[in-house]
Protein backbone atom coordinates (compact mmCIF):
# COMPACT_ATOMS: atom_id res chain seq x y z
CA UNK A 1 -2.09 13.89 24.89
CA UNK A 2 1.31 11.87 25.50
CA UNK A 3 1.90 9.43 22.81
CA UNK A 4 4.94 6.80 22.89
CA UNK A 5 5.73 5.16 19.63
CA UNK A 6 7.62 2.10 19.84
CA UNK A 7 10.00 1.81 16.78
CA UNK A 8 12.37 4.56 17.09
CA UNK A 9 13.75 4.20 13.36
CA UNK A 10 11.27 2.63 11.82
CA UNK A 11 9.65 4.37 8.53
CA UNK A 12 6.24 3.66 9.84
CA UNK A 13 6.79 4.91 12.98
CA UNK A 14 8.65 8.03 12.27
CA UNK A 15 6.20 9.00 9.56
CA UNK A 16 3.78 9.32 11.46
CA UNK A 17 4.66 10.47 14.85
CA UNK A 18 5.92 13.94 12.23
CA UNK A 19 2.53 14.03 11.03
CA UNK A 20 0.78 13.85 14.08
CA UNK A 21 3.03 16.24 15.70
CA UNK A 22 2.87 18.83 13.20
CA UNK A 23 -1.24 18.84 13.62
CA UNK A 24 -0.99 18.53 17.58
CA UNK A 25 2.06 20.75 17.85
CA UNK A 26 0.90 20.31 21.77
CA UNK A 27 0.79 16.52 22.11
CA UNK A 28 4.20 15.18 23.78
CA UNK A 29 5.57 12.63 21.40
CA UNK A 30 8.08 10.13 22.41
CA UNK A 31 10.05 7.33 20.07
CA UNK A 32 11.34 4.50 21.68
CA UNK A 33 13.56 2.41 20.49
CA UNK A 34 13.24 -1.62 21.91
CA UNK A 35 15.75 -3.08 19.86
CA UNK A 36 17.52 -4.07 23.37
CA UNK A 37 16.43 -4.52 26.57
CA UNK A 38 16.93 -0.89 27.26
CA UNK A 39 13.70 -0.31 26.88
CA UNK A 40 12.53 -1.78 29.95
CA UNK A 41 14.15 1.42 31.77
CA UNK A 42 11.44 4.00 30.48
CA UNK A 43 8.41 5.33 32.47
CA UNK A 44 5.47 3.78 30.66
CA UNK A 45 2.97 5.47 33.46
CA UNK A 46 3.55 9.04 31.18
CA UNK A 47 1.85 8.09 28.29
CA UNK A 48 -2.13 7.57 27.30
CA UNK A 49 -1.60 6.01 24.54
CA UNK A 50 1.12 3.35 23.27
CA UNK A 51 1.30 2.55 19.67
CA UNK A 52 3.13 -0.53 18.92
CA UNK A 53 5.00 -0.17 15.58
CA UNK A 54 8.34 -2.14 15.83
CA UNK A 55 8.60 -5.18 13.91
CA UNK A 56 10.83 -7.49 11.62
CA UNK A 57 10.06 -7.77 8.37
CA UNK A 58 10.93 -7.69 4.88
CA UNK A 59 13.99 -10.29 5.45
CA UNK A 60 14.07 -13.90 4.29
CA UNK A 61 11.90 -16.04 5.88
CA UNK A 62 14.08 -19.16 5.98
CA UNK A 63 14.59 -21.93 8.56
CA UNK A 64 17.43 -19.85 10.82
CA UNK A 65 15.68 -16.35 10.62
CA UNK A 66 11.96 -18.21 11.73
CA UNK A 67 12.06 -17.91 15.32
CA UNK A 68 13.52 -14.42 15.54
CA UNK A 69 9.90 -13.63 13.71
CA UNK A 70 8.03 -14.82 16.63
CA UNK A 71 10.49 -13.42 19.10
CA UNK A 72 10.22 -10.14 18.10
CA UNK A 73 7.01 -9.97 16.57
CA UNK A 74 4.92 -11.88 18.88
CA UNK A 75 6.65 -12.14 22.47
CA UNK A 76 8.22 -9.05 22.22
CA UNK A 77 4.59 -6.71 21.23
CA UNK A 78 3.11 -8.90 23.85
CA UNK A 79 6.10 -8.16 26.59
CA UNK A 80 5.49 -4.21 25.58
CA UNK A 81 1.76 -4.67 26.01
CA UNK A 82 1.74 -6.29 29.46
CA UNK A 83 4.20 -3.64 30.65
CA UNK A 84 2.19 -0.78 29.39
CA UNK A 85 -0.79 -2.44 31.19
CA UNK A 86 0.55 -2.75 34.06
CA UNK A 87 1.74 0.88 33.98
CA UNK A 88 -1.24 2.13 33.61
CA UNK A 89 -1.78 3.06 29.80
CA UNK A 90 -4.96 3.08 28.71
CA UNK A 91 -4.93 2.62 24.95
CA UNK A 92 -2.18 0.24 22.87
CA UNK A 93 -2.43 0.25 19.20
CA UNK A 94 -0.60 -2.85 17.52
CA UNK A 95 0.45 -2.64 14.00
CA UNK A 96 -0.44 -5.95 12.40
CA UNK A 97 -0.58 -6.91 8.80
CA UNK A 98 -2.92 -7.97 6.32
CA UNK A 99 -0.56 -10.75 6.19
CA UNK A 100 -2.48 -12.43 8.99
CA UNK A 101 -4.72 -13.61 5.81
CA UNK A 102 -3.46 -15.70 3.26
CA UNK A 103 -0.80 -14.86 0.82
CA UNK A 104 -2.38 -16.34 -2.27
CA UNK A 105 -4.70 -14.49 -4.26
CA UNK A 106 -6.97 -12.65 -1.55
CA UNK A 107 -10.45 -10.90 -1.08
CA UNK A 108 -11.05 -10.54 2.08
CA UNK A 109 -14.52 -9.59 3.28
CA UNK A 110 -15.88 -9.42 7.20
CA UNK A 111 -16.52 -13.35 6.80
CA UNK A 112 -12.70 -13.68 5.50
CA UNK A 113 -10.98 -16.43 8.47
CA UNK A 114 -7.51 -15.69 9.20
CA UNK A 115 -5.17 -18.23 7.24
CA UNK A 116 -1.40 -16.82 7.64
CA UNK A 117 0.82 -19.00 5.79
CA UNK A 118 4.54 -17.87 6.74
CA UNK A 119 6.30 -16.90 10.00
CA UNK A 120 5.55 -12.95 9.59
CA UNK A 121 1.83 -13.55 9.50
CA UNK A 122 1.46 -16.07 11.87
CA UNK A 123 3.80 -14.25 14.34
CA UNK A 124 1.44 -11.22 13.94
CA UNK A 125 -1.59 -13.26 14.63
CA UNK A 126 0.08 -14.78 17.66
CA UNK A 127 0.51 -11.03 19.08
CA UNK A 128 -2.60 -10.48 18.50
CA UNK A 129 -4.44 -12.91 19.85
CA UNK A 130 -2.35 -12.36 22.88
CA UNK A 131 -2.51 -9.00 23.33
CA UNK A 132 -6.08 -9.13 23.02
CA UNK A 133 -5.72 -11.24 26.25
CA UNK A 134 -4.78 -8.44 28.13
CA UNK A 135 -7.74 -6.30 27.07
CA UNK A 136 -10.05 -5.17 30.49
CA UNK A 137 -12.28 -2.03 32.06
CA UNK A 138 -9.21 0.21 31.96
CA UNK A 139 -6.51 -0.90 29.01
CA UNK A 140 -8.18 -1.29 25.59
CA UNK A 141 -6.26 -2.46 22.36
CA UNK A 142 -6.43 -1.21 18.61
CA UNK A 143 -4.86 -4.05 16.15
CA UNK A 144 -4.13 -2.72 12.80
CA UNK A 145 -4.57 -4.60 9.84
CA UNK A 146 -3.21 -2.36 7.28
CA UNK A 147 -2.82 -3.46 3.17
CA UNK A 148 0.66 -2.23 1.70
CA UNK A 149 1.83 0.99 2.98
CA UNK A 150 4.11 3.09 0.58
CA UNK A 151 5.14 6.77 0.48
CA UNK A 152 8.42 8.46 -0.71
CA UNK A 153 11.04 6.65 1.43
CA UNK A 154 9.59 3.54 2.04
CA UNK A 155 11.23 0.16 1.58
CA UNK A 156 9.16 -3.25 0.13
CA UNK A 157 7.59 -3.88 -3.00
CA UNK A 158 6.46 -0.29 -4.26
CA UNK A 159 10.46 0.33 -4.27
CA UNK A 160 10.52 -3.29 -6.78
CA UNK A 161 7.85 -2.19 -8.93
CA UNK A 162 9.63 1.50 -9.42
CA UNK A 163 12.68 -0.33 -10.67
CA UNK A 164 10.70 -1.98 -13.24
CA UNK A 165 8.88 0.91 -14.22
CA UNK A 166 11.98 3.28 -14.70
CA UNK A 167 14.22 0.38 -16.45
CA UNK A 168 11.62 -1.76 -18.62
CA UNK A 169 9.69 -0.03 -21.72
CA UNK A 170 6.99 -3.24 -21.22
CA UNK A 171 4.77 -4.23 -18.35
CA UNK A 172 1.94 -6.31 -18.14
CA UNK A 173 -1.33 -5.38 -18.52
CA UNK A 174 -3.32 -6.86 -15.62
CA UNK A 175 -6.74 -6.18 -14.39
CA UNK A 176 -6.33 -6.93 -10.86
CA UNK A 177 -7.08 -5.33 -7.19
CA UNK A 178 -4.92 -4.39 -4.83
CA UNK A 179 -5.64 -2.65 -1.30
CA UNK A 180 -3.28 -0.01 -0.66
CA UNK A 181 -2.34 2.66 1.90
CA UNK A 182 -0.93 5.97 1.52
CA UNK A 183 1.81 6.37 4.46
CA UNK A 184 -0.21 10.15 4.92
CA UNK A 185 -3.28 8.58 4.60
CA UNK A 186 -2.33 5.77 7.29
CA UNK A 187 -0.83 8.65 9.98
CA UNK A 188 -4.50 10.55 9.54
CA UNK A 189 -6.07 7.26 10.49
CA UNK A 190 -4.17 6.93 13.48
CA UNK A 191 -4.40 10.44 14.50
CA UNK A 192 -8.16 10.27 14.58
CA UNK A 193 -7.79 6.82 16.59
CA UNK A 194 -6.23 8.57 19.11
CA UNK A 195 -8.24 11.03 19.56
CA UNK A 196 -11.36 8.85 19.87
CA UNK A 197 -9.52 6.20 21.69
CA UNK A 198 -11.68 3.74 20.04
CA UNK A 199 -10.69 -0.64 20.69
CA UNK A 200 -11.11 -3.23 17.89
CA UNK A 201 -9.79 -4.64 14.41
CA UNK A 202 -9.13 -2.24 11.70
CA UNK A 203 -8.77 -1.88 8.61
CA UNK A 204 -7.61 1.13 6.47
CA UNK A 205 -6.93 1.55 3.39
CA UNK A 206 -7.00 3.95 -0.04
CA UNK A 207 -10.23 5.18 -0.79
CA UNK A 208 -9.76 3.09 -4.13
CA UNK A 209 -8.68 -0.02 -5.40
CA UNK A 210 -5.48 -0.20 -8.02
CA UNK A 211 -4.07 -2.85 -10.34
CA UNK A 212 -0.78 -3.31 -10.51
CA UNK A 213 -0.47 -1.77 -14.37
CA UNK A 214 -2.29 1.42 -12.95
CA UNK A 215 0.41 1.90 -10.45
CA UNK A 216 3.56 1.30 -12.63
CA UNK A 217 1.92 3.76 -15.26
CA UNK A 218 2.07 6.20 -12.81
CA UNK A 219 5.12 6.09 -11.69
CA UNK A 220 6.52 5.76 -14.45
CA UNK A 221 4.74 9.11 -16.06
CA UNK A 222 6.02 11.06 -12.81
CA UNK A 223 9.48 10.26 -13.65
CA UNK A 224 9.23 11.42 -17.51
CA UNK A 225 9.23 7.57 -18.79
CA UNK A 226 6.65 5.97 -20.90
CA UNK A 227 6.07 2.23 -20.71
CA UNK A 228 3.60 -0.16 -22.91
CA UNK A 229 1.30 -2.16 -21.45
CA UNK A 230 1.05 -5.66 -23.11
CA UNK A 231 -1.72 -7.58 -23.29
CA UNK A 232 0.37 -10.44 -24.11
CA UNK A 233 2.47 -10.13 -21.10
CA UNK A 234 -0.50 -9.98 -19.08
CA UNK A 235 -1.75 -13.23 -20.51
CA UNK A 236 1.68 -14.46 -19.55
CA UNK A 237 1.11 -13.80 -16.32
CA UNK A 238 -2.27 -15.72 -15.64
CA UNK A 239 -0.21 -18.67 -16.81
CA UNK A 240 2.50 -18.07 -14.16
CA UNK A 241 0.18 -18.13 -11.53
CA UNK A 242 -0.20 -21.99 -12.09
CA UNK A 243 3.55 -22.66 -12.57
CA UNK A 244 5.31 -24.50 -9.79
CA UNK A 245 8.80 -22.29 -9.03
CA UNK A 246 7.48 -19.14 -10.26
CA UNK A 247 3.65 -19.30 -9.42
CA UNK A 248 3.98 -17.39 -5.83
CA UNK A 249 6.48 -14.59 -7.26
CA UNK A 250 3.56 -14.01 -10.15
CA UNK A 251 0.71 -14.08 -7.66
CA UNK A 252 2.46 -11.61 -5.45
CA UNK A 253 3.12 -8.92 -7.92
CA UNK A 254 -0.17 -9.71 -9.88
CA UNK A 255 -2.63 -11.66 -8.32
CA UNK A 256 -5.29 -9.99 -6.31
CA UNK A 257 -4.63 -9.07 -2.20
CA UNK A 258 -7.88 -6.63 -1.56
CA UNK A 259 -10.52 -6.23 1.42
CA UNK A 260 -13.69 -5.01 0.96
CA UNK A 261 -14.05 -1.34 0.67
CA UNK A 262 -16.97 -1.44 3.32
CA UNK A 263 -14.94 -2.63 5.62
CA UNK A 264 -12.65 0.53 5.66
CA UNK A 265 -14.87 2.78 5.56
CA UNK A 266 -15.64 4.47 9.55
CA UNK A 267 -18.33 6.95 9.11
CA UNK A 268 -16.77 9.18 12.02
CA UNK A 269 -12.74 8.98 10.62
CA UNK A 270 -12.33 10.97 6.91
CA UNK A 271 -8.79 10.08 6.91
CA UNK A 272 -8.47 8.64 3.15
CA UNK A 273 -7.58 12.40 2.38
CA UNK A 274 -5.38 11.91 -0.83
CA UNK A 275 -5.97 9.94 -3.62
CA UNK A 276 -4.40 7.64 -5.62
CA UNK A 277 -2.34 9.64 -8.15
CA UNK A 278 -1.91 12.51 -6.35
CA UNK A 279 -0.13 9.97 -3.48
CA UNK A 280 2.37 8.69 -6.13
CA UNK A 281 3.23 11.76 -7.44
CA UNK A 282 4.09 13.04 -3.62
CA UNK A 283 5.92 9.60 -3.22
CA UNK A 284 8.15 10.33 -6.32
CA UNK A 285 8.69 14.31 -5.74
């Protein structure tokens, strides 16, 4: 199998293109990075598969930073699509987000329409639905539509809430659910994609939901710190969610963003292959 990974120093990408590699020592595994026009240059024809994982995010959405969201994460995953297309891959994977729902508190279900409401989800439903343009008898297309993926080295909110839990002795007590995704849990998932070359919408997560409280506890216990969870707090926090100025930053940290668990589950794939706590504690080794 010849695998290119778009993305050459991105976490995502480099995560799991060592994973795969290290179970399919004989699988040729390219990086390629397409943060200029170099990229053009390279032989698509090599590879079977393409997996798609360059993108901008985590940066500011404001006014001046807006359209370089949809030029690099819409024209530019379309762009690499066509090209691999027209070279004669047969499989593209694109690495979307759960974003492409809304970003207020979320269940999503199978019945769930996609609402984005800011320039990184809308730019990744834009790709989509383009990419999925291209689709015919001999180049079929993957589209990702992962929850929160952390691991030790990652960047976004899991590195937030670690702060918090090393430097604060209180935290909230919440009881909500959260969808998250192991980065080793994420790479098994897209090594068994590969191998069964399989086209449509996923959407992989932990075996289990969290709440946010759960997950500070535990990092804070595998760091030797002990924080107390206040009910109090937690009350606090319901109210925040309906205060203008500070009601998105509360629903964001502890409102609920979850899909289904059915819809994760793919009889054929056993890729959720570490749990919960044991996935901290190898984030924070």
């Amino acid at each position: 199998m010849k695998l290119l990974i778009t993305g050459a120093g991105s976490y995502i990408g480099t995560k799991v293109a060592d994973y795969i590699q290290e179970r399919e020592p004989e699988w040729k595994i390219d990086r390629l990075d397409v943060q200029t026009d170099k990229w053009k240059k390279c032989d698509f024809s090599f590879y079977d598969s393409v997996f798609h994982v360059a993108g901008l995010a985590h940066r500011k959405i404001t006014p001046d930073i807006e359209p370089l969201y949809y030029m690099v994460n819409r024209d530019l995953a379309i762009e690499i699509a066509q090209t691999a297309k027209e070279s004669g891959v047969s499989h593209f994977i694109f690495m979307s987000s759960m974003s492409v729902y809304s970003d207020d508190d979320t269940y999503v279900d199978v019945h769930t329409p996609t609402n984005p409401d800011n320039a990184y989800g809308k730019s990744k439903l834009q790709a989509e639905d383009g990419i999925q343009k291209l689709v015919s008898e001999g180049f079929f297309v993957s589209i990702i539509r992962p929850p929160m993926i952390y691991g030790k080295g990652c960047k976004g909110n899991y590195n937030l809430l670690r702060k918090i839990a090393l430097k604060f002795p209180v935290f909230p007590k919440v009881n909500n659910k959260r969808s998250m995704l192991f980065i080793g849990n994420f790479a098994e998932f897209i090594h068994q994609l590969i191998l069964r070359r399989e086209p449509g919408v996923f959407y992989p997560q932990n075996a289990k939901l969290v709440n946010t409280t759960e997950w500070v506890k535990y990092i804070a216990e595998e760091n030797g710190k002990k924080v107390h969870m206040s009910s109090f707090l937690g009350w606090c926090t319901k109210i925040g969610m309906h205060v203008p100025g500070i009601k998105r930053y509360c629903i964001k940290a502890f409102g609920d963003s979850y899909y289904d668990l059915e819809m994760s589950v793919y009889h054929d794939m056993n890729y959720q292959v570490i749990g919960f706590r044991e996935s901290i504690k190898r984030t924070e080794q």
